[in-house]
Protein backbone atom coordinates (compact mmCIF):
# COMPACT_ATOMS: atom_id res chain seq x y z
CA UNK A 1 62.24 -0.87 34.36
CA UNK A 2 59.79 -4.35 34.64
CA UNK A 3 57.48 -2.09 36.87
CA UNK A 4 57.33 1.35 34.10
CA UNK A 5 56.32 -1.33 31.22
CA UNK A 6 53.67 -2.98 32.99
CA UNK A 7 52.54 0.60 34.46
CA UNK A 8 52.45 1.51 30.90
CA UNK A 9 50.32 -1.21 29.83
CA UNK A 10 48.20 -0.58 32.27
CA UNK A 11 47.61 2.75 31.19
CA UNK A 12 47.07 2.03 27.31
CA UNK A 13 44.36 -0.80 28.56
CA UNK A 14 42.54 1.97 30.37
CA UNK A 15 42.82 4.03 27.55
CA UNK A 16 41.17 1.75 25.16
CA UNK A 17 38.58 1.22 27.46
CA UNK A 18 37.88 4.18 27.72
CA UNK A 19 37.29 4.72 23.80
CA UNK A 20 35.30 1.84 23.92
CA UNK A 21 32.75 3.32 26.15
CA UNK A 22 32.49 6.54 24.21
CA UNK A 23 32.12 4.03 20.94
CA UNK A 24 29.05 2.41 22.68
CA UNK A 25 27.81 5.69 23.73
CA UNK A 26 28.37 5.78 27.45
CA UNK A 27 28.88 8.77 29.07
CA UNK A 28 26.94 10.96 26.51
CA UNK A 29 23.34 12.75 27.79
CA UNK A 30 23.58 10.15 31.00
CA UNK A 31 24.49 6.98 28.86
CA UNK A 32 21.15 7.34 26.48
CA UNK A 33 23.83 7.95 23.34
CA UNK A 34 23.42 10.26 21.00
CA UNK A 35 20.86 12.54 19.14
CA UNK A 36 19.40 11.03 15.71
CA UNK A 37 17.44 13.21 13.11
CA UNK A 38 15.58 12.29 10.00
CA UNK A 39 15.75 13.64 6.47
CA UNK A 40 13.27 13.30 3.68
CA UNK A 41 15.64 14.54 1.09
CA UNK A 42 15.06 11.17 -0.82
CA UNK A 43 11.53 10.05 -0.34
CA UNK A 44 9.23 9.89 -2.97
CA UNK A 45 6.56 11.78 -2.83
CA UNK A 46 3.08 10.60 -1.54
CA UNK A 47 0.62 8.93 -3.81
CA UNK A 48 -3.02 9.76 -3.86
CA UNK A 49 -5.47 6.66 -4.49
CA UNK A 50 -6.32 8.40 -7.97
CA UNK A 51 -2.74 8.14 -9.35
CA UNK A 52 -1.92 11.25 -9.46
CA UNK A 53 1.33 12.52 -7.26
CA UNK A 54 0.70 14.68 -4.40
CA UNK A 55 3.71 15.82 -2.38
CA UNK A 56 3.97 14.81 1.64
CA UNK A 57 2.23 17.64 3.17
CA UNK A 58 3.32 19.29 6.16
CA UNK A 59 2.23 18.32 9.05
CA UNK A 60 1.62 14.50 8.03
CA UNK A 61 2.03 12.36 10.95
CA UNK A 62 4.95 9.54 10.98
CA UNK A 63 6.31 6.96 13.48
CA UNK A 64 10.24 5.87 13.19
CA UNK A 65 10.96 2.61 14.76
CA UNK A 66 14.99 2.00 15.54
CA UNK A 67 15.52 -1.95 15.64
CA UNK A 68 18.76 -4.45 16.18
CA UNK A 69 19.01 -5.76 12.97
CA UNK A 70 20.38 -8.95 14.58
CA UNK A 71 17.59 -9.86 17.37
CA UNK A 72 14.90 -7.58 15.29
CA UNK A 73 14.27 -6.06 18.63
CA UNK A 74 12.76 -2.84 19.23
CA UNK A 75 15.29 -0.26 20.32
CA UNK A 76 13.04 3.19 20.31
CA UNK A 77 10.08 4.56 18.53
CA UNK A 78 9.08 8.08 18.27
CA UNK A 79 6.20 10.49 16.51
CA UNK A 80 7.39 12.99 14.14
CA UNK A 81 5.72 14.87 11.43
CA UNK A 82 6.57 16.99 8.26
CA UNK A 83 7.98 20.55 8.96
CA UNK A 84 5.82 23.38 7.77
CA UNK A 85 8.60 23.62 4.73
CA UNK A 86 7.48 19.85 3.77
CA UNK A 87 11.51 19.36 3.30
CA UNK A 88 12.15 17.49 6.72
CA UNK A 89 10.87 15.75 9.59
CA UNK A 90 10.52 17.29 13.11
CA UNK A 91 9.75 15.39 16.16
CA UNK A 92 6.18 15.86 17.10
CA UNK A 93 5.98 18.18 20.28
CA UNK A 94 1.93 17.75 20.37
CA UNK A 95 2.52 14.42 21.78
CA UNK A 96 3.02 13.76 25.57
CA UNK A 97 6.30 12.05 26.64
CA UNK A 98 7.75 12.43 22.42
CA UNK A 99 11.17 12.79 23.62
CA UNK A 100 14.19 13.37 21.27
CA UNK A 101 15.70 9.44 20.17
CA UNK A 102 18.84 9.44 21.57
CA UNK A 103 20.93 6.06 20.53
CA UNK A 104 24.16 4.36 21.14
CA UNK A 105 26.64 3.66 18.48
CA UNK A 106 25.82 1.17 16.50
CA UNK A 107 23.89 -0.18 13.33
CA UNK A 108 19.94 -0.41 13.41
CA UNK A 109 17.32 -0.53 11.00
CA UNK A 110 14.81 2.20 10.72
CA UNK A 111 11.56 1.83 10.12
CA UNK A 112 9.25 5.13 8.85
CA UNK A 113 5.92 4.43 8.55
CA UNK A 114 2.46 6.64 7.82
CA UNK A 115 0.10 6.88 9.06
CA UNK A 116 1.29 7.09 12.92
CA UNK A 117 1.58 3.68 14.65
CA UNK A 118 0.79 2.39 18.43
CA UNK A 119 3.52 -0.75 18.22
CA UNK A 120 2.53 -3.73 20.12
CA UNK A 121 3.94 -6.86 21.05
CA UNK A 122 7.24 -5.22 22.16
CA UNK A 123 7.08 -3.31 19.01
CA UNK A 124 7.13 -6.18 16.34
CA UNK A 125 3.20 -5.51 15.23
CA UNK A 126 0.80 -2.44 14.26
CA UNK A 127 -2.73 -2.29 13.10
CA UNK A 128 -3.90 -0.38 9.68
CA UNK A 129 -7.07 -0.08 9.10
CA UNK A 130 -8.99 -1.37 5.81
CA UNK A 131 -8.87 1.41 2.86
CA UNK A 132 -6.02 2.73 4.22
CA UNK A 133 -3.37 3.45 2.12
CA UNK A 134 0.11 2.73 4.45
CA UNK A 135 3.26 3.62 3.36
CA UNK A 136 6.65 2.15 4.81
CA UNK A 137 10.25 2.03 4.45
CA UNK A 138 13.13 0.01 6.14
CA UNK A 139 16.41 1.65 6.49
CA UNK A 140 19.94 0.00 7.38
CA UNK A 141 22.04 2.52 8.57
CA UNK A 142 24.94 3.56 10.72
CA UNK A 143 24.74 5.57 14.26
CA UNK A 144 27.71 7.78 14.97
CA UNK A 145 29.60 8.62 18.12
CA UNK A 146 27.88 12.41 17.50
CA UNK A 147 24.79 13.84 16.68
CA UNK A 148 23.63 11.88 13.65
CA UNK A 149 21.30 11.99 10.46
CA UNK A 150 19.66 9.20 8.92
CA UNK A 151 18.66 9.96 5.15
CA UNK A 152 15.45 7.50 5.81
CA UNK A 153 14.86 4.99 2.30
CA UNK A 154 11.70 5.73 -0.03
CA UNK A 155 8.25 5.02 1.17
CA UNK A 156 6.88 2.20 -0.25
CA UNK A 157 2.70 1.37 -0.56
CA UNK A 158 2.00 -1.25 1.52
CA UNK A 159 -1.49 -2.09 0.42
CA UNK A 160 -2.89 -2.68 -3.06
CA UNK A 161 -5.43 -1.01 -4.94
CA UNK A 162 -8.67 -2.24 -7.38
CA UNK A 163 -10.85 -0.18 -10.09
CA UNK A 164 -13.61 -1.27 -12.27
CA UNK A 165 -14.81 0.16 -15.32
CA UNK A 166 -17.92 -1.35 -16.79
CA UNK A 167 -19.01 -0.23 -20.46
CA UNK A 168 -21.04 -1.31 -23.61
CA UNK A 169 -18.86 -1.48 -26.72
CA UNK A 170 -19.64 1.13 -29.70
CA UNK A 171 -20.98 -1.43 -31.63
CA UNK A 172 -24.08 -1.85 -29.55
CA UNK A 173 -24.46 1.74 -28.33
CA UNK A 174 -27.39 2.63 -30.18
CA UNK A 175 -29.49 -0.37 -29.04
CA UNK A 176 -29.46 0.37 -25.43
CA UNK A 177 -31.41 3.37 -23.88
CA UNK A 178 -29.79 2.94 -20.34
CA UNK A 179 -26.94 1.07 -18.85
CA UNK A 180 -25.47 1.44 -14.94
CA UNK A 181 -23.66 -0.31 -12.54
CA UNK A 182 -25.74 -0.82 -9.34
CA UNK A 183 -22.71 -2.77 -6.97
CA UNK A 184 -20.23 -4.94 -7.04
CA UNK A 185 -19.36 -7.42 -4.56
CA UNK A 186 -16.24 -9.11 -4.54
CA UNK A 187 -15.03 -11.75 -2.23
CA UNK A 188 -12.24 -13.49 -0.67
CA UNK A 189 -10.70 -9.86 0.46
CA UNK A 190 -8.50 -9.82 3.32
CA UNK A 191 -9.78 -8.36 6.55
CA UNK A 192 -8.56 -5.36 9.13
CA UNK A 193 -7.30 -7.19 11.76
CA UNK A 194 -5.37 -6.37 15.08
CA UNK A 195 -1.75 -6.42 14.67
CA UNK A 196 -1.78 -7.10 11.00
CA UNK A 197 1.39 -4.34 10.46
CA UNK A 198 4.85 -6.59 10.68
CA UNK A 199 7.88 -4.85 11.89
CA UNK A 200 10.58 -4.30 11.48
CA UNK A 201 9.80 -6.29 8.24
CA UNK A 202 8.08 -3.29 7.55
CA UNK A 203 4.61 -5.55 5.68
CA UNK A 204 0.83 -6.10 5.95
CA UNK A 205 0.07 -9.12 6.74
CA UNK A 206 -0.90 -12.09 3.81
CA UNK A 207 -2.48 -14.62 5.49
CA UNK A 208 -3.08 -18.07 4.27
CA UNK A 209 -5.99 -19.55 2.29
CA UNK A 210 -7.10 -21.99 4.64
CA UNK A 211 -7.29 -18.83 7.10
CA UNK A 212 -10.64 -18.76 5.96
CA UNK A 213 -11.32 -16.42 9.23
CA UNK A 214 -9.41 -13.96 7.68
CA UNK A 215 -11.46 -12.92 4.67
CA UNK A 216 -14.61 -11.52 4.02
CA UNK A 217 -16.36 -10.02 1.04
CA UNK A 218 -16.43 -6.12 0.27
CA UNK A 219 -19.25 -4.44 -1.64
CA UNK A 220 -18.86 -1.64 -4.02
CA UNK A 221 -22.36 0.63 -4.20
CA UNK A 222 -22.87 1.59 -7.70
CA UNK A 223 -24.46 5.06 -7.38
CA UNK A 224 -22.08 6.42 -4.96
CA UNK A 225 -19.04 4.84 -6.57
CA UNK A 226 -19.37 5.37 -10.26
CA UNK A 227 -20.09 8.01 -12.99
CA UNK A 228 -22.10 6.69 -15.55
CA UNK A 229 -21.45 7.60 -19.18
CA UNK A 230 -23.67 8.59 -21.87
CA UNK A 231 -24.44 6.76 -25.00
CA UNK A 232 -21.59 8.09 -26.76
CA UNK A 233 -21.20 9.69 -29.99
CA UNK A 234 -20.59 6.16 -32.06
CA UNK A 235 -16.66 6.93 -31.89
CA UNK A 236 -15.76 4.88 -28.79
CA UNK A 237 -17.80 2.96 -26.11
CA UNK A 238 -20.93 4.52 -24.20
CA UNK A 239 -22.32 4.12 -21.25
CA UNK A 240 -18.50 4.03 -19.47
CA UNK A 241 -19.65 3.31 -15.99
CA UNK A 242 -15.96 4.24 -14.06
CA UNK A 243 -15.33 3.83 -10.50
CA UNK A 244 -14.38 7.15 -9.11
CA UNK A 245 -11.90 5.98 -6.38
CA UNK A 246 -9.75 2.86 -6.56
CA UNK A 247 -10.63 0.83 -3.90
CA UNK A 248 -7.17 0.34 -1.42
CA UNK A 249 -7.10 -3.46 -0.32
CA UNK A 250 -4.84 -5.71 1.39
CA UNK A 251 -2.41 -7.59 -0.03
CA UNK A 252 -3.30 -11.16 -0.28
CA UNK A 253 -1.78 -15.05 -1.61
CA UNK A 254 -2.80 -16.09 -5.26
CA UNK A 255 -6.05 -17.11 -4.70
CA UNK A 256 -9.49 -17.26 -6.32
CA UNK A 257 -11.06 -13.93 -6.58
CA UNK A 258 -15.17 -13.74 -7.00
CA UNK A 259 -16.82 -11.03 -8.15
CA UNK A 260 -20.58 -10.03 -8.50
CA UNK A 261 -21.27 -7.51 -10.93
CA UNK A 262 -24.93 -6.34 -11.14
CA UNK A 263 -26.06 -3.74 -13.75
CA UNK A 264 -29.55 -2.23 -15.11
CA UNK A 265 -29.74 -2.24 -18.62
CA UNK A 266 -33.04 -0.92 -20.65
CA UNK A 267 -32.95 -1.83 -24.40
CA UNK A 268 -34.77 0.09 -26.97
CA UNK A 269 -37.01 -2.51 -27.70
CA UNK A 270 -37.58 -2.83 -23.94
CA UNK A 271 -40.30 -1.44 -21.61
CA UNK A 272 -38.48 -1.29 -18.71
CA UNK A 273 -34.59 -1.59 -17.63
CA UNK A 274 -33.70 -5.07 -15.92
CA UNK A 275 -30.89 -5.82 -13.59
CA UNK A 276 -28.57 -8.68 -15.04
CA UNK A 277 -25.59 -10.37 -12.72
CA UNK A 278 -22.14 -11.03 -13.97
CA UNK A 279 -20.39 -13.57 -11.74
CA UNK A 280 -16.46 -13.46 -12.21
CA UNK A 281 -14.52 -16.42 -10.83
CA UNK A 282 -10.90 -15.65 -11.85
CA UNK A 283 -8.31 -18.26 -10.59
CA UNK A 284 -4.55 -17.62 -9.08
CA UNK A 285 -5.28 -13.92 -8.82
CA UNK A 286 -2.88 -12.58 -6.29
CA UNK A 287 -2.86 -8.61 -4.89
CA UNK A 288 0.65 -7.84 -4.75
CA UNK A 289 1.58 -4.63 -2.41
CA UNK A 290 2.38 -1.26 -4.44
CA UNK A 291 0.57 -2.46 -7.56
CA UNK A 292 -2.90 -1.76 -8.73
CA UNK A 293 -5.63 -3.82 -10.70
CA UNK A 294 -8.06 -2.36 -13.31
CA UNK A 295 -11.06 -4.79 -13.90
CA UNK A 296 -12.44 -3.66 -17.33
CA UNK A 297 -15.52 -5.26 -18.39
CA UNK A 298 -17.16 -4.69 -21.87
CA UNK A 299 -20.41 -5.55 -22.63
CA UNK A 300 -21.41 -6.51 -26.14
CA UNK A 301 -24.52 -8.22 -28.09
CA UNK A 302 -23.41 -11.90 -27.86
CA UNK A 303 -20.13 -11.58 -25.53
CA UNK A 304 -18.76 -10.14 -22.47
CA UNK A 305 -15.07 -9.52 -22.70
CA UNK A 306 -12.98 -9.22 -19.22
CA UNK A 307 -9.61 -7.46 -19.22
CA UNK A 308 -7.76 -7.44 -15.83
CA UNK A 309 -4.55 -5.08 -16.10
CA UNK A 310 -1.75 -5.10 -13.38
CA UNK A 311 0.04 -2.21 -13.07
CA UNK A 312 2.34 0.19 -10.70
CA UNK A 313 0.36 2.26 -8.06
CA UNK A 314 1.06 5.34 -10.37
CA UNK A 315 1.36 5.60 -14.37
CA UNK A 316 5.12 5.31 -15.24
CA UNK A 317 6.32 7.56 -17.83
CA UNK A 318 9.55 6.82 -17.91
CA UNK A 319 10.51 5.43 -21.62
CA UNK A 320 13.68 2.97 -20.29
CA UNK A 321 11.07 1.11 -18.57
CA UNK A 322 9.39 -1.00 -21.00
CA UNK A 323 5.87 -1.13 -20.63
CA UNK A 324 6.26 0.01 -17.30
CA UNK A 325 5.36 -2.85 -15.60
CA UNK A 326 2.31 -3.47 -17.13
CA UNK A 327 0.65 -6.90 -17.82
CA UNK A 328 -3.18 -7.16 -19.39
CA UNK A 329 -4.93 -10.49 -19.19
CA UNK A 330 -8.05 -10.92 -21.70
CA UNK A 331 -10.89 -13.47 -21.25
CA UNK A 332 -13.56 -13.05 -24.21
CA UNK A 333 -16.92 -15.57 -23.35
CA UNK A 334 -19.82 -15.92 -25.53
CA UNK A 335 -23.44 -15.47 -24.36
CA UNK A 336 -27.39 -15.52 -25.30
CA UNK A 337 -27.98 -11.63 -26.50
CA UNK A 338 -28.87 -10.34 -22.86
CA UNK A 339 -30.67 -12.79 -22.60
CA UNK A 340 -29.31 -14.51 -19.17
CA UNK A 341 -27.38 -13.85 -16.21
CA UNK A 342 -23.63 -14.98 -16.79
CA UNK A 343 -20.77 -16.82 -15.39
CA UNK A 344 -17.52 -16.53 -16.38
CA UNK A 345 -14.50 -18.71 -15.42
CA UNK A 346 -10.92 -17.51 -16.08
CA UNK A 347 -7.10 -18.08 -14.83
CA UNK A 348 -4.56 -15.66 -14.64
């Protein structure tokens, strides 16, 4: 009787450790695990650098990252891309050696990202390039014992954008013949460097202000950038110079931001137009990822006023949100009538 229960025992330990393997994976497609799939079901669409919404077209190129959420080691990485229905992800056969990700039971966090990574540093780092407007998401989720699909989180913008728009007010419209923007230089702008992707924390890269190797100044050409307004009909502002693209920037620490702000102006009392400098030092200005800054500058006959609005990547219309996240910062300085180039100090 002794020798039957301990037989049985025996048997039920087996048993269990047998379901244990199967939990972990074992034994399925020569002990890789099991199939995973993605779904875009949830993702928000793509943003343009305009604002406006553009869906995820097919064929757009993505990496997914699978990582141990406890070490924050890599587990796999694959290429995929949006199918020709732009309702799902496919794995990208154009790519040699894309296999299928196959994992074991278990939880991991997913990482999506766009455009298309090369990981590095046993997969913790990637490189975007300046302008580039990267989009990420970091998903916690479950893999099954069976073929399993992972509804990935939204994609988030990883970068920040800048505009400028540089006008005369109404008031002063009919005293100036001409009025452009010729560039705008702006320093203290976080550089493209080599690994500056984080994962699976899924983040561009801040890095300090005593990095000082890490930032550099970016210039904004005037004639390519900007269309320039006529006088106006009296009604409103003339002369709206507007940037035509927002500029997409790293993200960088609250900091001091310069900016150099040349424009030609000819008055009508005037032979010629003359170029004139605005130098903006604003203080504790910090580019926060997914948000976008609109420099407005407005020129008048014995001021300069200087509106910096902070905003979400995209206009919200949503009426529950008040204001939508918007925050507008005004700095008004008086000056000689045109008389001088002019500096202009400001904190945020």
């Amino acid at each position: 009787m002794k020798g039957k229960f301990y037989t049985g025992i025996l048997a039920l330990l087996l048993l269990l450790a047998g379901c244990d393997k199967a939990d972990v994976g074992r034994g399925e497609n020569d002990g890789k695990g099991y199939p995973v799939s993605f779904t875009l079901a949830e993702l928000r669409p793509m943003r343009a650098v305009d604002g406006d919404a553009t869906d995820l077209q097919a064929g757009t190129a993505l990496t997914i990252a699978a990582y141990n959420p406890n070490s924050g080691k890599l587990v796999a990485a694959r290429q995929y891309k949006v199918n020709n229905a732009a309702d799902g992800l496919e794995l990208d056969g154009s790519i040699t050696d894309n296999e299928p990700m196959y994992l074991p039971v278990g939880t991991y966090d997913f990482c999506a990202m766009t455009p298309v990574q090369t990981l590095t540093g046993e997969g913790k780092h990637g490189t975007v390039a300046q302008g580039t407007d990267a989009l990420g998401s970091v998903t916690r989720a479950q893999m099954g014992a069976d073929a399993t699909t992972i509804q990935l989180d939204n994609l988030d913008h990883l970068a920040s954008q800048i505009s400028f728009t540089v006008q005369v007010v109404k008031q002063e419209v009919d005293s100036v013949l001409s009025f452009a923007v010729q560039s705008i230089e702006i320093e203290g702008m976080v550089k493209a460097t080599t690994g500056n992707y984080l994962l699976p924390e899924n983040k561009l890269v801040i890095p300090a202000i005593e990095e000082t190797d890490r930032f550099e100044k970016l210039a904004i050409d005037g004639s390519d950038a900007f269309t320039a307004g006529e006088k106006g009909n009296g009604s409103g502002p003339g002369y709206i110079n507007t940037q035509k693209t927002p500029r997409v920037v790293f993200p960088k620490a609250e900091s001091t931001f310069n900016a150099i702000i040349k424009v030609k102006i000819q008055r009508n009392k005037e032979a010629e137009a003359t170029d004139r400098l605005l130098s903006v030092k604003i203080n504790r200005l910090a580019f926060e990822p997914g948000k976008r800054y609109l420099f407005e500058v407005n020129y008048g006959w014995d001021y300069v006023r200087f509106n910096i609005t902070v905003a979400p990547w995209t206009t919200v219309t949503d009426d529950s949100e008040v204001g939508g996240g918007v925050q507008t910062v005004t700095h008004t300085i008086n000056i000689n009538p045109w008389g001088e180039d002019i500096k202009l100090d400001m904190d945020i």
